[in-house]
Protein backbone atom coordinates (compact mmCIF):
# COMPACT_ATOMS: atom_id res chain seq x y z
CA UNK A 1 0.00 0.00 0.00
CA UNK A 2 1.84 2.94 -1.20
CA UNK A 3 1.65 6.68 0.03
CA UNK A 4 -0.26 8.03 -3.05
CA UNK A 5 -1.04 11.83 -1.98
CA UNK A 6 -0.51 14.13 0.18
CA UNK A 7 -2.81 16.81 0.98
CA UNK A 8 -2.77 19.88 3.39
CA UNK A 9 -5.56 22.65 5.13
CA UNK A 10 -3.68 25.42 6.60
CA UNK A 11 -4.52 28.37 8.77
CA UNK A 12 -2.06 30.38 10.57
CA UNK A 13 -2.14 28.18 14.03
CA UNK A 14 -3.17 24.69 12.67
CA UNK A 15 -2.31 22.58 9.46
CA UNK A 16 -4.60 19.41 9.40
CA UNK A 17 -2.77 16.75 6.90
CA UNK A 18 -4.49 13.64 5.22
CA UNK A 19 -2.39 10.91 3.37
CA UNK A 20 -4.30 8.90 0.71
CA UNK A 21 -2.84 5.38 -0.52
CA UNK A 22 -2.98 4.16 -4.19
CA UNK A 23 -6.28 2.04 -3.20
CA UNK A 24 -7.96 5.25 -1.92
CA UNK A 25 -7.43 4.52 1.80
CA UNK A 26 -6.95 7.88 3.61
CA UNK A 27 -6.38 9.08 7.23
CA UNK A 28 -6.11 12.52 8.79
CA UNK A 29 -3.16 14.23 11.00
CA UNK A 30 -1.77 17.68 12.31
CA UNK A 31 0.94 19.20 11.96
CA UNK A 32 2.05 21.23 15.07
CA UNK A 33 0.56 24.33 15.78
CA UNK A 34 1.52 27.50 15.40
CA UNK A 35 3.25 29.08 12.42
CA UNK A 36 1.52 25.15 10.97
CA UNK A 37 1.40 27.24 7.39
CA UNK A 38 5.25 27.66 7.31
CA UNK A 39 5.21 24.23 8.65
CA UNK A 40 3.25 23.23 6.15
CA UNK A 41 5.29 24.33 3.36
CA UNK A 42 8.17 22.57 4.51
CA UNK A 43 6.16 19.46 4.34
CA UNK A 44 5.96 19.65 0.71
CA UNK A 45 9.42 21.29 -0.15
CA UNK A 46 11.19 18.97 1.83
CA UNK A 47 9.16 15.88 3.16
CA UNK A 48 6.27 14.70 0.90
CA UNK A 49 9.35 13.82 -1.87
CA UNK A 50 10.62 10.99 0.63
CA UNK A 51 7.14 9.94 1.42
CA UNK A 52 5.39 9.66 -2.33
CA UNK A 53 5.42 6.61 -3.52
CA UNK A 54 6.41 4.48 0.08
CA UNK A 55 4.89 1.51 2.23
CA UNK A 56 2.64 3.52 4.01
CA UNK A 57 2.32 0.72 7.05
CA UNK A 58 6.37 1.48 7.64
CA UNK A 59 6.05 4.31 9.72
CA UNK A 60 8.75 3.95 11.73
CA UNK A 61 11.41 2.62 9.25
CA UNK A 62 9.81 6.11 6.60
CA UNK A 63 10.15 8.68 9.95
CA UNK A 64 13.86 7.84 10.22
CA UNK A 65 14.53 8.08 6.43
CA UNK A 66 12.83 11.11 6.11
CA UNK A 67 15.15 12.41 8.69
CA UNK A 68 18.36 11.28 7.30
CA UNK A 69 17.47 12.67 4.14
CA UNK A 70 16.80 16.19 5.88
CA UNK A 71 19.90 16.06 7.67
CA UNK A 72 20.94 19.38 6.61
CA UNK A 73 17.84 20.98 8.25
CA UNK A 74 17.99 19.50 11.82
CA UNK A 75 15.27 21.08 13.96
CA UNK A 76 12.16 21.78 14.74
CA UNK A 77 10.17 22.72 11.96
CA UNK A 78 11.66 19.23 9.52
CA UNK A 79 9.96 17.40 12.91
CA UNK A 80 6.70 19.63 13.31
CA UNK A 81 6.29 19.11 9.69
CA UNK A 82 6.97 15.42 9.59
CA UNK A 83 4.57 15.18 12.71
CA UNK A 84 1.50 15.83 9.98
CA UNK A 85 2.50 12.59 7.84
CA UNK A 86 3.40 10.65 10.55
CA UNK A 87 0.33 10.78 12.61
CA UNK A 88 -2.00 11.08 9.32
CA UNK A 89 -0.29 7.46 8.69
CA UNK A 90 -1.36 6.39 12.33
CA UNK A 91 -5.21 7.15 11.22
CA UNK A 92 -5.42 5.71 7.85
CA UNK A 93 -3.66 2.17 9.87
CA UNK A 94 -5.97 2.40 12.15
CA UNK A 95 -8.97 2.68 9.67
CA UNK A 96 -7.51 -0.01 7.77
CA UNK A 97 -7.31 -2.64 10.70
CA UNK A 98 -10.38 -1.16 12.57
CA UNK A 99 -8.88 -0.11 15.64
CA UNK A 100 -8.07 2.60 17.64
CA UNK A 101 -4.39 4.19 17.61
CA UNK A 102 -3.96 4.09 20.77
CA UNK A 103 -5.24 -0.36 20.75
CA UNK A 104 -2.10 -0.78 17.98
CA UNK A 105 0.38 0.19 20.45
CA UNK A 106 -0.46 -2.08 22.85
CA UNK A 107 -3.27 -0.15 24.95
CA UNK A 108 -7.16 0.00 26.10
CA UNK A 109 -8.86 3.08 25.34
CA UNK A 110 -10.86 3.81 28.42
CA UNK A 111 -11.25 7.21 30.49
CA UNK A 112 -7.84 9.30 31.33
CA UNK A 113 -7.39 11.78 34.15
CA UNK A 114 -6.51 15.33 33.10
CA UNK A 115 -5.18 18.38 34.83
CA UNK A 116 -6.46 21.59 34.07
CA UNK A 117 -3.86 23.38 32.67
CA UNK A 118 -4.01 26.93 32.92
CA UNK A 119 -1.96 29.43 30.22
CA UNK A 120 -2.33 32.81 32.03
CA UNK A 121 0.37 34.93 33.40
CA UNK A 122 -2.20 38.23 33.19
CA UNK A 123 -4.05 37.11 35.99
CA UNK A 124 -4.34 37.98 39.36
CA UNK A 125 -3.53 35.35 41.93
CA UNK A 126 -7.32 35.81 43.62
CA UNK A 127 -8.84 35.39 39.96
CA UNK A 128 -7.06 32.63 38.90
CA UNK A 129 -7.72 30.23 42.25
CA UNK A 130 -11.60 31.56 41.99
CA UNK A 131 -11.56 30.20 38.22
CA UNK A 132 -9.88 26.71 39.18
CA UNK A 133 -11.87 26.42 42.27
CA UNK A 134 -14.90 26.95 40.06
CA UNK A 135 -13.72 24.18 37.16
CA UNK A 136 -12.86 21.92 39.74
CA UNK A 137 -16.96 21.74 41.42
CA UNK A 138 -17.94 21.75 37.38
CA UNK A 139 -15.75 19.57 36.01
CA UNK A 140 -14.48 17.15 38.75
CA UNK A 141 -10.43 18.24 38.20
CA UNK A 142 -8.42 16.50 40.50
CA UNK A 143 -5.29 18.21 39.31
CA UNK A 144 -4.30 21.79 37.82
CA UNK A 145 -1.34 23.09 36.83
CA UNK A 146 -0.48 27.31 37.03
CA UNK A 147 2.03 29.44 35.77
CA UNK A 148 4.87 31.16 37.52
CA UNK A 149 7.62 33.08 37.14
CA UNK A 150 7.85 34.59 33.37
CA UNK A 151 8.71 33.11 29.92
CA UNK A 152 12.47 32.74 29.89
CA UNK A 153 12.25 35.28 32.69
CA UNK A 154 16.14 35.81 33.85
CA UNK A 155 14.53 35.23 37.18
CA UNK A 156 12.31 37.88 36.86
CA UNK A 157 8.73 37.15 38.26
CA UNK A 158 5.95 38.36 35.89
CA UNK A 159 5.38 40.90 38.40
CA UNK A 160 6.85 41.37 41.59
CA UNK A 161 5.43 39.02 44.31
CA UNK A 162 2.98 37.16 41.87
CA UNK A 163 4.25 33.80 42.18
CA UNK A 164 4.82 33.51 45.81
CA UNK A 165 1.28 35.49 46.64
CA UNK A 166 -0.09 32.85 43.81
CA UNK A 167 1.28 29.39 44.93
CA UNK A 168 -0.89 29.76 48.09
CA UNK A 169 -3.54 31.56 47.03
CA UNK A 170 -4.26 28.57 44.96
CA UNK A 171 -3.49 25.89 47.16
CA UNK A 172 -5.89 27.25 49.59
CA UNK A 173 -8.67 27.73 47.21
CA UNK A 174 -8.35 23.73 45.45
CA UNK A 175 -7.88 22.13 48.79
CA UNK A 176 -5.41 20.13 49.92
CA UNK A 177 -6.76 16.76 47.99
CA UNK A 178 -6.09 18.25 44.71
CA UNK A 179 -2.62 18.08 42.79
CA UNK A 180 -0.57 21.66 41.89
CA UNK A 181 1.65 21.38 39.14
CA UNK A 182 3.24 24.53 38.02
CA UNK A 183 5.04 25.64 34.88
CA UNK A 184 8.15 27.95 34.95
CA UNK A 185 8.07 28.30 31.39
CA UNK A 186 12.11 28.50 31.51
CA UNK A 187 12.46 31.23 33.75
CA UNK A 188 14.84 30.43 36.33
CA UNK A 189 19.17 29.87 37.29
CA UNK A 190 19.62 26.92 39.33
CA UNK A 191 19.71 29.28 42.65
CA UNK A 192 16.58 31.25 42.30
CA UNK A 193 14.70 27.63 40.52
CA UNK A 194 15.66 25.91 43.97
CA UNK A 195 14.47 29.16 46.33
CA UNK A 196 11.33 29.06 44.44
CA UNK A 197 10.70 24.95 44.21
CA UNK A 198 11.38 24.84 48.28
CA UNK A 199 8.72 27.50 48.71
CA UNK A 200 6.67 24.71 46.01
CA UNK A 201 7.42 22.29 47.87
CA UNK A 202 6.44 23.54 51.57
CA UNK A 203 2.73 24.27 49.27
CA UNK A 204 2.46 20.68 48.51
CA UNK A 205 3.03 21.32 44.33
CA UNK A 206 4.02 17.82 43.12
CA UNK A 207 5.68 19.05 39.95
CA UNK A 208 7.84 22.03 38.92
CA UNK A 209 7.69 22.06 34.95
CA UNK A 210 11.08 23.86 33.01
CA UNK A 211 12.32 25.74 36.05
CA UNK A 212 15.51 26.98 33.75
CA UNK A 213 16.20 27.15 30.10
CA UNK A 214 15.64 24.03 28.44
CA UNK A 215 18.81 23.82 26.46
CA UNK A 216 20.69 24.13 29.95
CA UNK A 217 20.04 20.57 30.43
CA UNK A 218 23.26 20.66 33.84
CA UNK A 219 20.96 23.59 34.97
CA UNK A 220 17.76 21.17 35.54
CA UNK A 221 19.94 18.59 36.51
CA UNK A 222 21.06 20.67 39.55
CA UNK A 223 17.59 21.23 40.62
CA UNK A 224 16.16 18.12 40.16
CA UNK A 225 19.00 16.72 42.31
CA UNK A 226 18.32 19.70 44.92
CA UNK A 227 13.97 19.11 45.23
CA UNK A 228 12.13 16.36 46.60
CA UNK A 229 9.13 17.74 43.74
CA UNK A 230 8.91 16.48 40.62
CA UNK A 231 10.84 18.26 38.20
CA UNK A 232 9.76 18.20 34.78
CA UNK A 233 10.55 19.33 31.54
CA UNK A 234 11.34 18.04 27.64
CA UNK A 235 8.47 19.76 25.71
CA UNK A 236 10.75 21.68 23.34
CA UNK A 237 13.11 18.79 22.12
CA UNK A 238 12.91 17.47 19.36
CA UNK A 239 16.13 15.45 18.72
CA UNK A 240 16.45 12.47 20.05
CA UNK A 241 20.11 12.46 21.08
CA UNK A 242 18.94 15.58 23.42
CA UNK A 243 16.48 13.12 24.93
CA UNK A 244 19.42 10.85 25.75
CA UNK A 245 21.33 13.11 27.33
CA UNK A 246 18.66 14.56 29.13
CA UNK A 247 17.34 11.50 30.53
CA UNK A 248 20.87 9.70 31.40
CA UNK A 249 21.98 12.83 33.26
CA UNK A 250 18.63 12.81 35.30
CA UNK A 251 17.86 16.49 34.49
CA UNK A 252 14.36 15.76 34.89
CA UNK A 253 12.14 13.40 36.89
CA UNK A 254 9.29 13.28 34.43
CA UNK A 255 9.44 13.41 30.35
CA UNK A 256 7.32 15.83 28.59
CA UNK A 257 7.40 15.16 24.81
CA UNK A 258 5.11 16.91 23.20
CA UNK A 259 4.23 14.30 20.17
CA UNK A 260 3.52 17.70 17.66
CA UNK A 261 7.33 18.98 17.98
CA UNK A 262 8.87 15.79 18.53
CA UNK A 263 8.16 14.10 14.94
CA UNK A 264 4.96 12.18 15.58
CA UNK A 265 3.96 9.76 18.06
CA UNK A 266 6.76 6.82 17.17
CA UNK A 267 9.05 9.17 18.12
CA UNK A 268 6.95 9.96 21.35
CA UNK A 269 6.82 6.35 22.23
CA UNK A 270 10.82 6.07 21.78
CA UNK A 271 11.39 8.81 24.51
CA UNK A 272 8.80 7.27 26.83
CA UNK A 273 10.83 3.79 26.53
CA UNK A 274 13.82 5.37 27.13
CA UNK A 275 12.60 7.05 30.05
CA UNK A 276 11.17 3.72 31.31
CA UNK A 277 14.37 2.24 31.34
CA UNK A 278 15.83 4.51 33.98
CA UNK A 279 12.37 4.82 36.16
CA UNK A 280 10.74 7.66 34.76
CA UNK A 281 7.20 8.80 33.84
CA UNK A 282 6.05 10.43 31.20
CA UNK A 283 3.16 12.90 30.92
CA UNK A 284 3.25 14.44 26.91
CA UNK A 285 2.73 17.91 27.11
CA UNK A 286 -0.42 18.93 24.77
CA UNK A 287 -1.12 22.81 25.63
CA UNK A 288 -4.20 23.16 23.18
CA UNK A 289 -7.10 21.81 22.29
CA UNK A 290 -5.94 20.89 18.69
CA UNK A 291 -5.26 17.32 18.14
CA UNK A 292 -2.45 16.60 19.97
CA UNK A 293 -4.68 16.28 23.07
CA UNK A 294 -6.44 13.59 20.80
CA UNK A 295 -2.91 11.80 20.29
CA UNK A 296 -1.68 12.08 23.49
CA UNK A 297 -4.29 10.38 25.04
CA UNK A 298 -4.00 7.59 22.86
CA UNK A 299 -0.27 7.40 24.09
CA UNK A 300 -0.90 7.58 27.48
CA UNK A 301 -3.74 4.78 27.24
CA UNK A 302 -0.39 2.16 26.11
CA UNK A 303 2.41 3.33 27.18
CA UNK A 304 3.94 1.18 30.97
CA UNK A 305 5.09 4.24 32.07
CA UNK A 306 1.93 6.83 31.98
CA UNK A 307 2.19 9.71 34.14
CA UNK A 308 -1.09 10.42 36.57
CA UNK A 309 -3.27 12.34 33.94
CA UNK A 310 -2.53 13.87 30.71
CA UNK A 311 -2.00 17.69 29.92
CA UNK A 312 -5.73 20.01 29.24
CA UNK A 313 -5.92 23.43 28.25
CA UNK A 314 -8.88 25.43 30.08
CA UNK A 315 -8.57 28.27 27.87
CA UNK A 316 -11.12 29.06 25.02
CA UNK A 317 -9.01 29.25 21.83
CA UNK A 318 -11.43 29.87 19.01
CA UNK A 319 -8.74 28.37 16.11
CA UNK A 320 -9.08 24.73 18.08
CA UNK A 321 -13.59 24.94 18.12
CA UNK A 322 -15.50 22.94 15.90
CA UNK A 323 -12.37 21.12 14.11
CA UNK A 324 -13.29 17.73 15.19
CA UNK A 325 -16.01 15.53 16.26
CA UNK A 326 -16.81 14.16 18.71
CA UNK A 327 -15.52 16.65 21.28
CA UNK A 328 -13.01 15.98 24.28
CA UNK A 329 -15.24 16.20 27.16
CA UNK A 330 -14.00 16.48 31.08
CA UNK A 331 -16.22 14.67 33.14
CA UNK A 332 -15.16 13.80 36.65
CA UNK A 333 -11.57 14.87 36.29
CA UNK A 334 -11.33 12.36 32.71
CA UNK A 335 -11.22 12.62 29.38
CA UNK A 336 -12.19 9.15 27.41
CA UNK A 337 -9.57 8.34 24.85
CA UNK A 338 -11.56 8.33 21.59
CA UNK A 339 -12.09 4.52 20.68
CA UNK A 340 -13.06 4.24 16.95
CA UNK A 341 -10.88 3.36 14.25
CA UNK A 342 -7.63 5.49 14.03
CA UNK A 343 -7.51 8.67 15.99
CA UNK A 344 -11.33 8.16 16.42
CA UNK A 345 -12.29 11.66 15.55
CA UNK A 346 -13.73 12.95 12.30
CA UNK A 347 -12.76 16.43 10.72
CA UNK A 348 -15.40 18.83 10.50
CA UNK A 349 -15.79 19.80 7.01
CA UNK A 350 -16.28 23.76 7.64
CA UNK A 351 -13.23 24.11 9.19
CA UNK A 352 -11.95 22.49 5.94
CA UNK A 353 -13.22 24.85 3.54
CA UNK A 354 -11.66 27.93 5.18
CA UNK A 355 -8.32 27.05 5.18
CA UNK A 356 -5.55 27.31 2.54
CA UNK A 357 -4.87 24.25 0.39
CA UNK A 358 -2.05 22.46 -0.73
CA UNK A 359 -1.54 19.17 -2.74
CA UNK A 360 1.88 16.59 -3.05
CA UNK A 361 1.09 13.27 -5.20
CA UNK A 362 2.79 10.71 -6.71
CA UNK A 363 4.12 11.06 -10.35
């Protein structure tokens, strides 16, 4: 069964892909958001070439080609482009053999628990505990996470006193029975990341998220080794020598690929077995409500080493509404893993028809 065409619909924050065989078999992926329409172009400069015309069941064996034959364009937007064929190849095998994704890599779909996962610095500390207090009666959250410190802050809070006036401010509003996860976004040096984490950890937050710049890997290292918390981090790698390094020097705790940037979800499943082998969880990070949710879900419901719940946003983002069917639904802190062939979701056809279009296919 060979890779016969490859189409993409583009707006600015998501590219949806779908891969159609030479008997007509299709299946639909996403590329990763943001800037998906440069993404998208590199998917047919640069990728849909290697992919024309191959086995489409060899996923793994065509991701690694595909790579090699990029080498000269290492990085992130080669993976968050390759992510689009890769996972649209995941939904047509999955149509094909009538399962779910997430049953032929060894799982059970079932319901997942989530964390709220809030994206707001521009809130004040009283506002955002009075929102999560709310979700949590409406929705049955038994974990959030929060944000603190600032976006590869230099140690700079967002403002001054925000995230030691917010750490407890929302600890006392959730209760003492729900888990705090927070997300330093890369903010932090070693010193200030381990003032701030002992101040986490005397509020009972289970998991500090990219307390220093990611690509100072010894950084983590030094406060993982210095917390008793969880520290967490990996969402912005996408080379898998990185995740090597990162996990044999224990620089984190917990391994956060996030299967858009990564390459796909073979590559996602590669990190959390190399994590496995030296005792470590994983919990993909999936900040939106595009499809990556959808695929890490399916992860999560196979992989040995799940994490407790996976990553989901609690903002409204209008570019992520009425792209799929059925809907991912939070009901007493879970989210069921979609169980019908593939992905299990269908593509809404209006979303379709006002985005850009773009066609590779076989000569």
């Amino acid at each position: 069964m060979k890779i016969q065409q490859i189409e993409t619909y583009s707006q600015n924050n998501l590219s949806l892909v779908r891969v159609t065989t030479d008997d007509g078999s299709t299946g639909w992926g996403q590329i990763a958001p943001f800037n998906a329409d440069i993404s998208a172009i590199v998917l047919h400069r640069q990728i849909s070439a290697q992919a024309l015309g191959q086995n489409a069941f060899e996923i793994s064996s065509l991701v690694d080609r595909i790579l090699e034959a990029t080498y000269k364009f290492p990085g992130s937007y080669i993976c968050r482009a390759l992510t689009g064929l890769e996972t649209a190849l995941w939904d047509l095998r999955g149509k094909i053999e009538d399962q779910s994704v997430c049953e032929l890599i060894g799982g059970t779909p079932g319901l997942f628990p989530v964390y709220g996962s809030s994206m707001r610095r521009d809130i004040q500390p009283k506002d955002e505990a009075e929102r999560l207090m709310r979700l949590r009666d409406q929705y049955g959250y038994q974990a959030f996470k929060i944000r603190v410190g600032s976006v590869c802050g230099h140690d700079q809070d967002q403002w001054e006193g925000r995230t030691e006036t917010l750490v407890p401010t929302v600890r006392q509003a959730i209760g003492q029975n729900i888990a705090l996860l927070v997300d330093g976004n890369s903010c932090y040096t070693p010193r200030k990341a381990i003032q701030v984490g002992q101040m986490l950890e005397d509020n009972q937050v289970c998991h500090f998220e990219e307390p220093c710049p990611y690509w100072e890997l010894e950084w983590t290292a030094e406060v993982t080794a210095a917390l008793d918390l969880d520290v967490a981090g990996g969402e912005q790698d996408c080379w898998l020598p990185v995740w090597r390094r990162m996990i044999d020097i224990d620089a984190v705790d917990v391994v956060q690929p996030d299967i858009c940037y990564l390459g796909g979800l073979d590559r996602a499943m590669r990190v959390a077995k190399m994590a496995q082998a030296k005792g470590k969880l994983c919990v993909p990070h999936s900040a939106n409500l595009s499809l990556v949710t959808v695929f890490s879900l399916h992860l999560m419901g196979a992989i040995e080493n799940a994490g407790n719940y996976v990553e989901f946003s609690i903002e409204p983002t209008a570019w992520t509404k009425k792209l799929f069917t059925p809907a991912l639904t939070v009901m007493d802190g879970k989210v069921q893993i979609p169980s019908a062939p593939g992905w299990g979701i269908e593509i809404q056809p209006a979303w379709l028809e006002s985005a850009d279009y773009q066609l590779s296919t076989a000569s």
